[in-house]
C-alpha atoms as a PDB file:
ATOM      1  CA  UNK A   1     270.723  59.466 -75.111  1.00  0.00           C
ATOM      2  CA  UNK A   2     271.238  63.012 -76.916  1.00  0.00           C
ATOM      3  CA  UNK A   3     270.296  66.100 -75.557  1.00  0.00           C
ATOM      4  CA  UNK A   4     267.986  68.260 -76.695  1.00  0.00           C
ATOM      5  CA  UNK A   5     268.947  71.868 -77.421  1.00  0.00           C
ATOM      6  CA  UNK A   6     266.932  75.224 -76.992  1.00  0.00           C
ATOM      7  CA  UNK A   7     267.172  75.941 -80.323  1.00  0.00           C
ATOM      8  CA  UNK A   8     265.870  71.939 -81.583  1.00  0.00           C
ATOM      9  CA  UNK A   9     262.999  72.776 -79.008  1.00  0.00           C
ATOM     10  CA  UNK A  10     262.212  75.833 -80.418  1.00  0.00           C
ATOM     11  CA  UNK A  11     262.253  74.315 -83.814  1.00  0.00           C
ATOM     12  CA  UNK A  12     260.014  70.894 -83.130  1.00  0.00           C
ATOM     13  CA  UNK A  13     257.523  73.327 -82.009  1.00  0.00           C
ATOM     14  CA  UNK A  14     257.830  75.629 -85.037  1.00  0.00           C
ATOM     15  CA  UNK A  15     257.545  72.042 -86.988  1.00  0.00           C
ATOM     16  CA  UNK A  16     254.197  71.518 -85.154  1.00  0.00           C
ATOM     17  CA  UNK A  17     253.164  75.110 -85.704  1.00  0.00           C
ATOM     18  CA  UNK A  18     253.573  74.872 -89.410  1.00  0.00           C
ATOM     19  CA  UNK A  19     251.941  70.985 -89.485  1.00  0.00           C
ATOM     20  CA  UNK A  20     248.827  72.570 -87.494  1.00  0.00           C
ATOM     21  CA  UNK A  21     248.722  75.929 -89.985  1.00  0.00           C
ATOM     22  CA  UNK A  22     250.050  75.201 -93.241  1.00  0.00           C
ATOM     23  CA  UNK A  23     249.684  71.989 -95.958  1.00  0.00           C
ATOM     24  CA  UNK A  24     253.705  72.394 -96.280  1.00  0.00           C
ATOM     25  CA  UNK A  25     256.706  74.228 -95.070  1.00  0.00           C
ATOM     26  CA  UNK A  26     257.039  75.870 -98.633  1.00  0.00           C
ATOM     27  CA  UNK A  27     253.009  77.771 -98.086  1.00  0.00           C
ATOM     28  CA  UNK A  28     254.491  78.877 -94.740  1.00  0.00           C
ATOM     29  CA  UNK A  29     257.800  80.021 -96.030  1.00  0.00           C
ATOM     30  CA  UNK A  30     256.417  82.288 -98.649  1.00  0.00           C
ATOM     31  CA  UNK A  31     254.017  83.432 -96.047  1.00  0.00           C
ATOM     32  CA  UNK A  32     256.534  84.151 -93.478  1.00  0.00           C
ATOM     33  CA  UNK A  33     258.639  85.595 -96.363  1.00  0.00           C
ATOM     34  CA  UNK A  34     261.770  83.552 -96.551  1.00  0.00           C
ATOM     35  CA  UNK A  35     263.224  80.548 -98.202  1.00  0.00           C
ATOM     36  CA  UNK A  36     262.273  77.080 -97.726  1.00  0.00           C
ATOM     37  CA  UNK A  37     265.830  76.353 -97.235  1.00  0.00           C
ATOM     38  CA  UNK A  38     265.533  78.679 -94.034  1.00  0.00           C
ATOM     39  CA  UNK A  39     262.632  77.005 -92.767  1.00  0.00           C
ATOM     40  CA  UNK A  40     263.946  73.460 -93.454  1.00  0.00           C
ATOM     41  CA  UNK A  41     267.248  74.592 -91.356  1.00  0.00           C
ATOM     42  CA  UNK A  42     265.006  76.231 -88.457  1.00  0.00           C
ATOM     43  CA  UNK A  43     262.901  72.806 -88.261  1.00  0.00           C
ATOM     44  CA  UNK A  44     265.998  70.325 -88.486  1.00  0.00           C
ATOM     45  CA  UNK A  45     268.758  72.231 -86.949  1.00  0.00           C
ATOM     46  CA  UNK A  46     266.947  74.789 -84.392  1.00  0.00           C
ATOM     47  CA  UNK A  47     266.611  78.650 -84.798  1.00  0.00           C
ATOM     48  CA  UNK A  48     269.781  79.889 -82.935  1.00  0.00           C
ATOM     49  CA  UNK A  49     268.179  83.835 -82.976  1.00  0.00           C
ATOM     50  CA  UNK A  50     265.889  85.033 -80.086  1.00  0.00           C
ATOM     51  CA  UNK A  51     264.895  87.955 -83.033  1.00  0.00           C
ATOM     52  CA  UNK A  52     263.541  85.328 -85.428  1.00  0.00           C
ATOM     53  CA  UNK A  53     261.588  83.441 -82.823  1.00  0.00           C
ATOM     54  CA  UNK A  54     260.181  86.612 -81.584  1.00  0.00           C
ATOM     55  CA  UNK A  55     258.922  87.123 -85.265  1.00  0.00           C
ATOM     56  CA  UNK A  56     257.881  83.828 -85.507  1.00  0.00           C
ATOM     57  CA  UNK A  57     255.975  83.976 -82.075  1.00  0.00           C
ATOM     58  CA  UNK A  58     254.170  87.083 -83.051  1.00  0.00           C
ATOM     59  CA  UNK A  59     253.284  85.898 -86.777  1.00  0.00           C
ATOM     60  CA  UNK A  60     251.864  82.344 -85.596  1.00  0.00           C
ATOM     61  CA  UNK A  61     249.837  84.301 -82.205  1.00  0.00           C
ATOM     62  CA  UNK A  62     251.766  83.011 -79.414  1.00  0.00           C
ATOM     63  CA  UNK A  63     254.043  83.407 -76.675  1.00  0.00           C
ATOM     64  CA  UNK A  64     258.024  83.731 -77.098  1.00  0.00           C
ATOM     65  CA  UNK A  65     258.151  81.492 -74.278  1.00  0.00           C
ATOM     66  CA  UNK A  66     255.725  78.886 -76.110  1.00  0.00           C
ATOM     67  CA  UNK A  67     259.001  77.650 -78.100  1.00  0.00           C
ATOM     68  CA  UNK A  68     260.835  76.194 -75.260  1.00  0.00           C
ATOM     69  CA  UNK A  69     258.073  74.945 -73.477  1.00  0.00           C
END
């Protein structure tokens, strides 16, 4: 059994943010204003930076700590 990282947690629940908000991760990338690639890496791989989950917290409305929980 693998272990789960901060940064894959933080990035299955930007996955679900996007599925509940957005028909794609491309419509949320150019909202958010970056690349798909960037948004395919955060969702796959984890976001590594406590900035860009702050961002991402305050775009989508919720909590910093709502990514790890």
């Amino acid at each position: 059994m693998s272990d789960i990282t901060i940064q894959q947690t933080a990035g299955l629940y930007l996955k679900r943010l996007i599925q509940e908000n957005y028909d794609s991760q491309e419509d949320f990338a150019y909202d958010f204003g970056t690349d798909i690639r960037t948004v395919s890496r955060y969702v796959n791989n984890g976001i590594n930076k406590i900035s860009t989950i702050q961002e991402l917290a305050d775009f989508f409305g919720v909590r910093f700590q709502d990514f790890f929980s």
